[in-house]
Protein backbone atom coordinates (compact mmCIF):
# COMPACT_ATOMS: atom_id res chain seq x y z
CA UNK A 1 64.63 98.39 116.67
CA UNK A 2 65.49 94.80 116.91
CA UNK A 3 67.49 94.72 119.89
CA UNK A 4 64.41 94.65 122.84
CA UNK A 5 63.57 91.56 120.85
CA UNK A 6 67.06 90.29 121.07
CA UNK A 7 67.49 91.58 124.56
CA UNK A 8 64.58 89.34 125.74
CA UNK A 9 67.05 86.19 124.35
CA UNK A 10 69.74 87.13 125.84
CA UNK A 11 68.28 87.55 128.77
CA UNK A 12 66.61 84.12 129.42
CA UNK A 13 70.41 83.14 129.53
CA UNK A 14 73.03 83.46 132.18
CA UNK A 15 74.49 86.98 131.86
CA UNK A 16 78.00 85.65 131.53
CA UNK A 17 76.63 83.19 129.26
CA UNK A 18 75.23 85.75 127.14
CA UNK A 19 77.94 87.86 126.84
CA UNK A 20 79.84 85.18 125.57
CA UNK A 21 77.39 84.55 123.07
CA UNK A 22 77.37 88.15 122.27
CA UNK A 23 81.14 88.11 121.57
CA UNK A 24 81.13 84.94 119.39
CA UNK A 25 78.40 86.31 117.36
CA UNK A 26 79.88 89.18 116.49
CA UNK A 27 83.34 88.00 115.66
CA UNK A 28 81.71 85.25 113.58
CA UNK A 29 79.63 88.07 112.08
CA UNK A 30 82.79 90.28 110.88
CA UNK A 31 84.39 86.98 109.83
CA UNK A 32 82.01 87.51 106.58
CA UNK A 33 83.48 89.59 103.72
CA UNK A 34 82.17 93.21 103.66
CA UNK A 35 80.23 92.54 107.28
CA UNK A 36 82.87 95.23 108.78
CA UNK A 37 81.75 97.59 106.47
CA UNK A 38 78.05 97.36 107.05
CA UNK A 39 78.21 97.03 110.62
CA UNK A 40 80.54 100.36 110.94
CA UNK A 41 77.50 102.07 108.55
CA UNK A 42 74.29 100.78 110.88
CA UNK A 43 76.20 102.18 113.72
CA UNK A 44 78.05 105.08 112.72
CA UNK A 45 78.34 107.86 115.39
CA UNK A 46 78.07 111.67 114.98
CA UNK A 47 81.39 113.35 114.73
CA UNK A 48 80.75 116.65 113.59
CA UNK A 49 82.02 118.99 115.90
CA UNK A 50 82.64 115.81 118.69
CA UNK A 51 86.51 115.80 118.50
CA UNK A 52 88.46 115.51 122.03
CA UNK A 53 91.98 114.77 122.75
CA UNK A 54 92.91 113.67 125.94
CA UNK A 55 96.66 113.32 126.84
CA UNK A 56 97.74 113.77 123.23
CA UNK A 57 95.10 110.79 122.04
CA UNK A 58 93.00 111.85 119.45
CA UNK A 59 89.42 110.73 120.04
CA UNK A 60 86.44 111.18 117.44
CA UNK A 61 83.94 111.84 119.93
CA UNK A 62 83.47 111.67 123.74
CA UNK A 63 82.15 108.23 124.59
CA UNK A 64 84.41 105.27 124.63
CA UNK A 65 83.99 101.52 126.20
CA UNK A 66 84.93 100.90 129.77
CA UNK A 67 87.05 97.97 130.89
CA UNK A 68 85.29 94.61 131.69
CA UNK A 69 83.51 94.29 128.77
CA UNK A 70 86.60 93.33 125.98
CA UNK A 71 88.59 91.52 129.19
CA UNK A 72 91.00 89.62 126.90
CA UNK A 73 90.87 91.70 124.05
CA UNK A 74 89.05 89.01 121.72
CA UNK A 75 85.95 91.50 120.54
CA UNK A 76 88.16 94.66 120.12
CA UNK A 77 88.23 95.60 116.07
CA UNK A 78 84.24 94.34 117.31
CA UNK A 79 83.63 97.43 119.51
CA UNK A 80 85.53 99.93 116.83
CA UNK A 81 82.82 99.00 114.21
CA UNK A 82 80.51 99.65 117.12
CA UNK A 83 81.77 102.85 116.48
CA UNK A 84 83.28 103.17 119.97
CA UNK A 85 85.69 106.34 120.07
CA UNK A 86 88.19 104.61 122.48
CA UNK A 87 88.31 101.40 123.82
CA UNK A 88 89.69 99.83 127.45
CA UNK A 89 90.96 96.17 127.15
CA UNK A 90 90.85 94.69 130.74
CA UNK A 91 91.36 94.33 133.33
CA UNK A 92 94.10 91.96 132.54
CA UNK A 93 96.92 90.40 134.93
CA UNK A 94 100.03 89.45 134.90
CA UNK A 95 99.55 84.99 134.96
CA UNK A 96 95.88 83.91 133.52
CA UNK A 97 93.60 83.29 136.39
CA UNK A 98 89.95 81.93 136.32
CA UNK A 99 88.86 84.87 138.48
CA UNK A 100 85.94 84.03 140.93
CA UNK A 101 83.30 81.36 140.88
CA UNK A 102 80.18 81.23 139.16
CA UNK A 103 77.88 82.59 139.03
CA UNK A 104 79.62 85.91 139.26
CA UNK A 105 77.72 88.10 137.24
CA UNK A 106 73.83 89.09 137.77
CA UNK A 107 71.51 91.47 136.09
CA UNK A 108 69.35 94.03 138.10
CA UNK A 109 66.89 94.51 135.16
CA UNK A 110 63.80 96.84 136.95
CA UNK A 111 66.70 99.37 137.64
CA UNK A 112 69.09 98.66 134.78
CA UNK A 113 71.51 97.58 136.54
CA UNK A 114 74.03 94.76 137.08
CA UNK A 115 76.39 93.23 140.02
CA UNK A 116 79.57 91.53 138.71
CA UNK A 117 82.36 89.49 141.29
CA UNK A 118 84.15 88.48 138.22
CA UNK A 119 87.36 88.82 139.93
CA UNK A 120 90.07 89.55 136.91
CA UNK A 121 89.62 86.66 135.21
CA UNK A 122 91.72 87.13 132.29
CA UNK A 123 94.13 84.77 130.12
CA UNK A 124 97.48 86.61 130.92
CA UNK A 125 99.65 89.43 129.58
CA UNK A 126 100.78 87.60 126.91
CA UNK A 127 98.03 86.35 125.40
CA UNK A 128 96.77 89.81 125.28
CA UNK A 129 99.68 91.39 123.85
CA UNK A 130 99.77 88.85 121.48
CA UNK A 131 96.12 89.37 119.92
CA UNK A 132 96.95 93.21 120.49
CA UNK A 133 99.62 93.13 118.19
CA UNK A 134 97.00 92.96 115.20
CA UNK A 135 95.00 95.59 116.83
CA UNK A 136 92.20 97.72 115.56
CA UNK A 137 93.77 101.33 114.02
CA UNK A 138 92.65 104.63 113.68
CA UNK A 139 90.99 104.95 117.41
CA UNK A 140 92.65 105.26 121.28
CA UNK A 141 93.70 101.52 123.11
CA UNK A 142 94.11 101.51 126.46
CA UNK A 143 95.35 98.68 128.78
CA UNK A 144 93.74 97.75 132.11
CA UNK A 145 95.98 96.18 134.30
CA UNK A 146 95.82 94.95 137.74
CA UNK A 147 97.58 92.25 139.99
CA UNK A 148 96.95 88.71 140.46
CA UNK A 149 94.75 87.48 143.12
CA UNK A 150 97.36 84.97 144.75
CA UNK A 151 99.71 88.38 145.12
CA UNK A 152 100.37 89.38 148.23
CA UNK A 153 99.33 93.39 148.15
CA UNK A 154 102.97 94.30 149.61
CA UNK A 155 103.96 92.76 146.19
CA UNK A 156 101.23 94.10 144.01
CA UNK A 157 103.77 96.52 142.89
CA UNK A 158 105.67 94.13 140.81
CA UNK A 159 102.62 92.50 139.07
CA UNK A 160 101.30 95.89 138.21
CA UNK A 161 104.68 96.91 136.75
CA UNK A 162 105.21 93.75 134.62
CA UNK A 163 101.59 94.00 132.88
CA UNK A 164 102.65 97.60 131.95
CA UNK A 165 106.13 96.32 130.74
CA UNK A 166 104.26 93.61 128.54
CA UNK A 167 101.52 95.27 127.46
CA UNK A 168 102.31 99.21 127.24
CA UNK A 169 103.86 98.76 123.60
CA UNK A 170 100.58 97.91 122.48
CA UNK A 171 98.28 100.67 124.13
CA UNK A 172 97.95 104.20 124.01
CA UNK A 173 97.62 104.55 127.20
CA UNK A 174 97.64 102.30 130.41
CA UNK A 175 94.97 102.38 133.04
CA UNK A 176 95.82 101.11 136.84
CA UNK A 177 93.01 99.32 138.56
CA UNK A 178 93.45 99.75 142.28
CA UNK A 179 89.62 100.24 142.55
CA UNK A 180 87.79 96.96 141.63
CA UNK A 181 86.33 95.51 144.89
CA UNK A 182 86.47 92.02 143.62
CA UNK A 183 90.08 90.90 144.33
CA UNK A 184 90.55 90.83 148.39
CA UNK A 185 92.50 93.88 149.59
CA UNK A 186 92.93 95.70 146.04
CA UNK A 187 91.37 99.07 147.42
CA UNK A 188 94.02 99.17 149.58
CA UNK A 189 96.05 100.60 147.52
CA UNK A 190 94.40 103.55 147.58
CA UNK A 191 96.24 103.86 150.86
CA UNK A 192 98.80 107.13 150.22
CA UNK A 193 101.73 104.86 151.10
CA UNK A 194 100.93 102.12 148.90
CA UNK A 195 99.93 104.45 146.09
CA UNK A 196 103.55 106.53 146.12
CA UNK A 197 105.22 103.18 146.09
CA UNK A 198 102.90 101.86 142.53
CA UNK A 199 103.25 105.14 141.16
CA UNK A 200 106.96 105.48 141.70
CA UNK A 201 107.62 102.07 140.28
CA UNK A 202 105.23 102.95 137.43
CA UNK A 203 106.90 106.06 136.40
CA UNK A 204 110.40 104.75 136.66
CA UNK A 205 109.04 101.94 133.94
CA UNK A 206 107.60 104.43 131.91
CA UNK A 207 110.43 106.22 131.12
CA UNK A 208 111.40 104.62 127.62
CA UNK A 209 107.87 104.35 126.22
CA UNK A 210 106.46 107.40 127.56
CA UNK A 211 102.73 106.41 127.81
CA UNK A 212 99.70 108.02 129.28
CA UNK A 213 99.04 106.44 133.18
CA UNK A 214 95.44 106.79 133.92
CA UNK A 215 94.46 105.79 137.57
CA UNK A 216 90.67 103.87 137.70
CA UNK A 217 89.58 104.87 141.61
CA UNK A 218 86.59 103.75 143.58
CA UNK A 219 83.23 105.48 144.14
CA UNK A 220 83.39 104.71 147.21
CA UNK A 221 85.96 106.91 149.14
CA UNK A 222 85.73 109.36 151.32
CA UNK A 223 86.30 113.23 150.53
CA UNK A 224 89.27 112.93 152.62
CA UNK A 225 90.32 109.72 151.05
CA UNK A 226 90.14 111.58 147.48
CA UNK A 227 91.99 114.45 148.52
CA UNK A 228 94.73 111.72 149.44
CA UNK A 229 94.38 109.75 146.32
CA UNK A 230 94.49 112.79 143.77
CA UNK A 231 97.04 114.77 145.40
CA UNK A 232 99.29 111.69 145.36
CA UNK A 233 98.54 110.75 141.79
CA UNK A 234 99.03 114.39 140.39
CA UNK A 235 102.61 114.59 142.53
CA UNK A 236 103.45 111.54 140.59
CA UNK A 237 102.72 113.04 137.34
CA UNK A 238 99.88 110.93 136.37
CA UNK A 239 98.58 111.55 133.49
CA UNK A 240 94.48 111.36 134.05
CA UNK A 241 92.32 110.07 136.29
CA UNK A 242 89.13 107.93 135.36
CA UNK A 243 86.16 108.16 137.50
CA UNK A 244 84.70 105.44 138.82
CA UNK A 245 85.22 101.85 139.16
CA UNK A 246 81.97 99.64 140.14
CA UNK A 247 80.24 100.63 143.81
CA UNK A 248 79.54 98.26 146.71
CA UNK A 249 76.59 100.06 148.15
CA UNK A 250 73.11 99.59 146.34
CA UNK A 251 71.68 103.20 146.52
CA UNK A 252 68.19 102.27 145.70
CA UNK A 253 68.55 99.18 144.53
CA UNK A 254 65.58 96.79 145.40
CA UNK A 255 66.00 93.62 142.79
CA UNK A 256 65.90 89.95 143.47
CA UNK A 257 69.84 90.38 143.22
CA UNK A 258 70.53 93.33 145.28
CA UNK A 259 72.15 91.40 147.88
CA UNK A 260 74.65 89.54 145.57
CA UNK A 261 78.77 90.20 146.83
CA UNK A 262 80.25 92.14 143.75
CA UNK A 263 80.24 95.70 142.19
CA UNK A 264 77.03 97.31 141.14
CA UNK A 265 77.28 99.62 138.09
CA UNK A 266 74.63 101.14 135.64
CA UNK A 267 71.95 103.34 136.35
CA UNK A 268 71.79 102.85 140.14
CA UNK A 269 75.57 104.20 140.34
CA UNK A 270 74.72 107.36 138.23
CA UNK A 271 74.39 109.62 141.18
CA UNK A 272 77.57 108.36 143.07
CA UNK A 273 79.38 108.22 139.99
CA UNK A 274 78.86 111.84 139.03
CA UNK A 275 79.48 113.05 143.03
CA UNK A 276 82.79 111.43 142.77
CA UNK A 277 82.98 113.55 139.19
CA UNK A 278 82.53 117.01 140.81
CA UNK A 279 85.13 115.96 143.51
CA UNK A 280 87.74 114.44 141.31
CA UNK A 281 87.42 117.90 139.17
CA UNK A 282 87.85 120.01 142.08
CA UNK A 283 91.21 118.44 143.39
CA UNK A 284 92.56 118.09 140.02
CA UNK A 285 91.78 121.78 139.03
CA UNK A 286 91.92 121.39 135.36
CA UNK A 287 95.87 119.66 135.75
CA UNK A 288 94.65 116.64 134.07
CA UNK A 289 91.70 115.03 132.17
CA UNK A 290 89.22 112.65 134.02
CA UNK A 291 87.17 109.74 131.94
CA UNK A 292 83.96 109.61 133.19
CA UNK A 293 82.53 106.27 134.23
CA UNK A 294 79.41 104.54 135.97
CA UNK A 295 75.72 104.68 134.96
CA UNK A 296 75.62 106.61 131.99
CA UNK A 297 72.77 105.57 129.81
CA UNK A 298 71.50 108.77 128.25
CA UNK A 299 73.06 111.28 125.84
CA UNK A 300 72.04 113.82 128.91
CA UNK A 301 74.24 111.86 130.97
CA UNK A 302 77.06 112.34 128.67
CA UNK A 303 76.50 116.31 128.21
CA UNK A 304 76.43 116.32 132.40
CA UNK A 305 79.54 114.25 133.05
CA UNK A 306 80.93 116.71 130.01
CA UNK A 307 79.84 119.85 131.74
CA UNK A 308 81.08 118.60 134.95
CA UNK A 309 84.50 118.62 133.48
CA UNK A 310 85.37 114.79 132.32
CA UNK A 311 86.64 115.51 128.94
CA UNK A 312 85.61 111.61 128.00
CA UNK A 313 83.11 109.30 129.05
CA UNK A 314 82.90 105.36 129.17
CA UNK A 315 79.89 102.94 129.20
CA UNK A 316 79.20 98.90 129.65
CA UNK A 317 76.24 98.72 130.97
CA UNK A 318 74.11 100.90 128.51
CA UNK A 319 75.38 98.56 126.20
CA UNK A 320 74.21 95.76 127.83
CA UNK A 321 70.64 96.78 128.37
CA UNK A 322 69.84 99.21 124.47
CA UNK A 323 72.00 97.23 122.62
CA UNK A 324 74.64 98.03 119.89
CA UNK A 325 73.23 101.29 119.06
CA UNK A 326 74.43 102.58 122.38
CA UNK A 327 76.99 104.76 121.01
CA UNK A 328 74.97 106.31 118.30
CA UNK A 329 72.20 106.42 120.24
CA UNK A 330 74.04 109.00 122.70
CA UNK A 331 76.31 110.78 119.90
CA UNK A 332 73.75 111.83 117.89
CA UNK A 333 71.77 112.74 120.81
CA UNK A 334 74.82 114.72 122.40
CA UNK A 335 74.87 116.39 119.38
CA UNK A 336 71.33 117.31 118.92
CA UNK A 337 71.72 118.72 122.59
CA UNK A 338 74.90 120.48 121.26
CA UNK A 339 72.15 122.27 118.56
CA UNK A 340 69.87 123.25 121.01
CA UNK A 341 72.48 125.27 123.19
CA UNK A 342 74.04 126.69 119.79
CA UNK A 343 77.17 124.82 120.64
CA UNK A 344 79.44 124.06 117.94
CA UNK A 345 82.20 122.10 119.25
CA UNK A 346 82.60 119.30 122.37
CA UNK A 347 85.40 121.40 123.97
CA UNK A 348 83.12 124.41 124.59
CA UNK A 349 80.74 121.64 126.96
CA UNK A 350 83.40 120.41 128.91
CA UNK A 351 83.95 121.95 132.23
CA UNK A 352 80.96 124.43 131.10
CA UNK A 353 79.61 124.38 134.58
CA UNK A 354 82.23 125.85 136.07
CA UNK A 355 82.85 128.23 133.41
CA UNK A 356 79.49 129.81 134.29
């Protein structure tokens, strides 16, 4: 009920600004004794009948928080009492970088939108693993990871493997970014050649710890260029696919910003994002689980993506624009959805569509 009030703050600031603010506020917050435990009650999610595992993760209910929001992992036990289900820390690299000039990040309020050219800034593999090693417990952690920007791409390789290597002993699973179109030449490796060799090397490091390997992939490919993509990724035994990084078009998109460089997501992506969906879950054919991402704002747009066939979703942007309620805002709606179709449990939604 607050947050509009809040919102209109926030919003008189730079949006980098304020999400720095945000993050300091809240960690000062659950610095206070007993804060933790009021927080996790004004946001608690519905759970009844919302329980999902995805690659052997447990997960209390479908929605989760995408990377870019928690970059250095610095708000995480933050967004658990936000009474996130799962949470991506990233996208971090191998060396800290400052990522790209500022301003870098711009809000597209009429459509509830935002473009970001943050460009990985992040402080480094270790000092991630290092402030993951006291990590929140009793929810899904996954890791981000993409190269530097001063790597050539024929190396990429290399920097991708050595952020797993760090940082795969704390997550419970690892996500590849190939798909952010703010480091030049990144999408690249979406390219089948350049794909077998980061999946090879991948798997070969993964065979002591034995974690999950999600793939992040671009809204922005062709069919064809899918077909490539998935078909490479399942012969390499990944383990699930998450659907979609940011876009670069602006499908309707009329704000003072539109024209900024960078990734759009929120709303104005919805429609791409959930194309890319229904593709994605017609190559994969059920072999794997796909996290849906990229302008989901409504509990409707959950029980779509879910009936579509992602067996997860992910949001930043909601958050951004109705506040911390987000995720209770779209579980308990989910779930009063769930009554009205006299569905008991999440699994019977997802991949419903097809099932009819």
């Amino acid at each position: 009920m607050l947050y509009p009030l809040l919102r209109s703050a926030l919003f008189k600031l730079d949006p980098e600004a304020a999400h720095e603010r945000t993050v300091r506020t809240l960690n000062a917050a659950l610095a206070v004794p007993g804060m933790a435990t009021i927080i996790k009650n004004m946001y608690r999610p519905a759970t009844r009948g919302m329980q999902t595992t995805i690659a052997g993760m447990t997960m209390a209910h479908p929605v989760g928080l995408a990377a870019g929001f928690d970059k250095h992992a610095d708000v995480t036990y933050g967004m658990a009492c936000l009474g996130f289900s799962h949470i991506e820390v990233g996208t971090v690299t191998p060396r800290p970088q400052a990522g790209n000039p500022k301003p870098r990040m711009f809000r597209l309020a009429p459509e509830h939108g935002l473009i970001n050219r943050m460009g990985f800034n992040s402080d480094g593999m270790d000092v991630v693993a290092q402030r993951l090693a006291n990590r929140p417990t009793g929810l899904p952690i996954g890791i981000n990871v993409g190269k530097n920007r001063d790597t050539a791409l024929d190396a990429a390789t290399a920097d991708y493997v050595a952020a797993y290597t760090r940082l795969a002993p704390h997550a419970d699973y690892v996500a590849l970014n190939i798909s952010s179109p703010n480091t030049p030449g990144l999408r690249q490796l979406h390219e089948t050649s350049a794909l077998q060799e980061l999946l090879g090397a991948i798997r070969d490091a993964n065979t002591t710890l034995h974690k999950p390997i999600f793939l992040k992939i671009s809204p922005d490919e062709t069919p064809a260029q899918l077909e490539q993509v998935i078909a490479t990724a399942l012969d390499y035994g990944i383990s699930g696919i998450i659907a979609t990084n940011t876009t670069i078009t602006r499908p309707g998109v009329q704000s003072t910003h539109a024209n900024e460089a960078g990734g759009l997501s929120g709303a104005p992506l919805n429609a791409l994002s959930m194309a890319t969906l229904r593709t994605v879950v017609a190559l994969t054919e059920g072999r794997v689980p796909i996290i849906s991402v990229g302008g989901i704002s409504t509990a409707a747009d959950v029980y779509a993506r879910l009936k579509a066939g992602a067996s997860a979703v992910q949001i930043y942007t909601a958050m951004v624009y109705s506040g911390p309620a987000v995720v209770a805002q779209l579980t308990w709606g989910l779930a009063a959805l769930m009554r009205r179709d006299g569905v008991k449990d999440i699994t019977q939604v997802i991949g419903s569509d097809h099932a009819s």
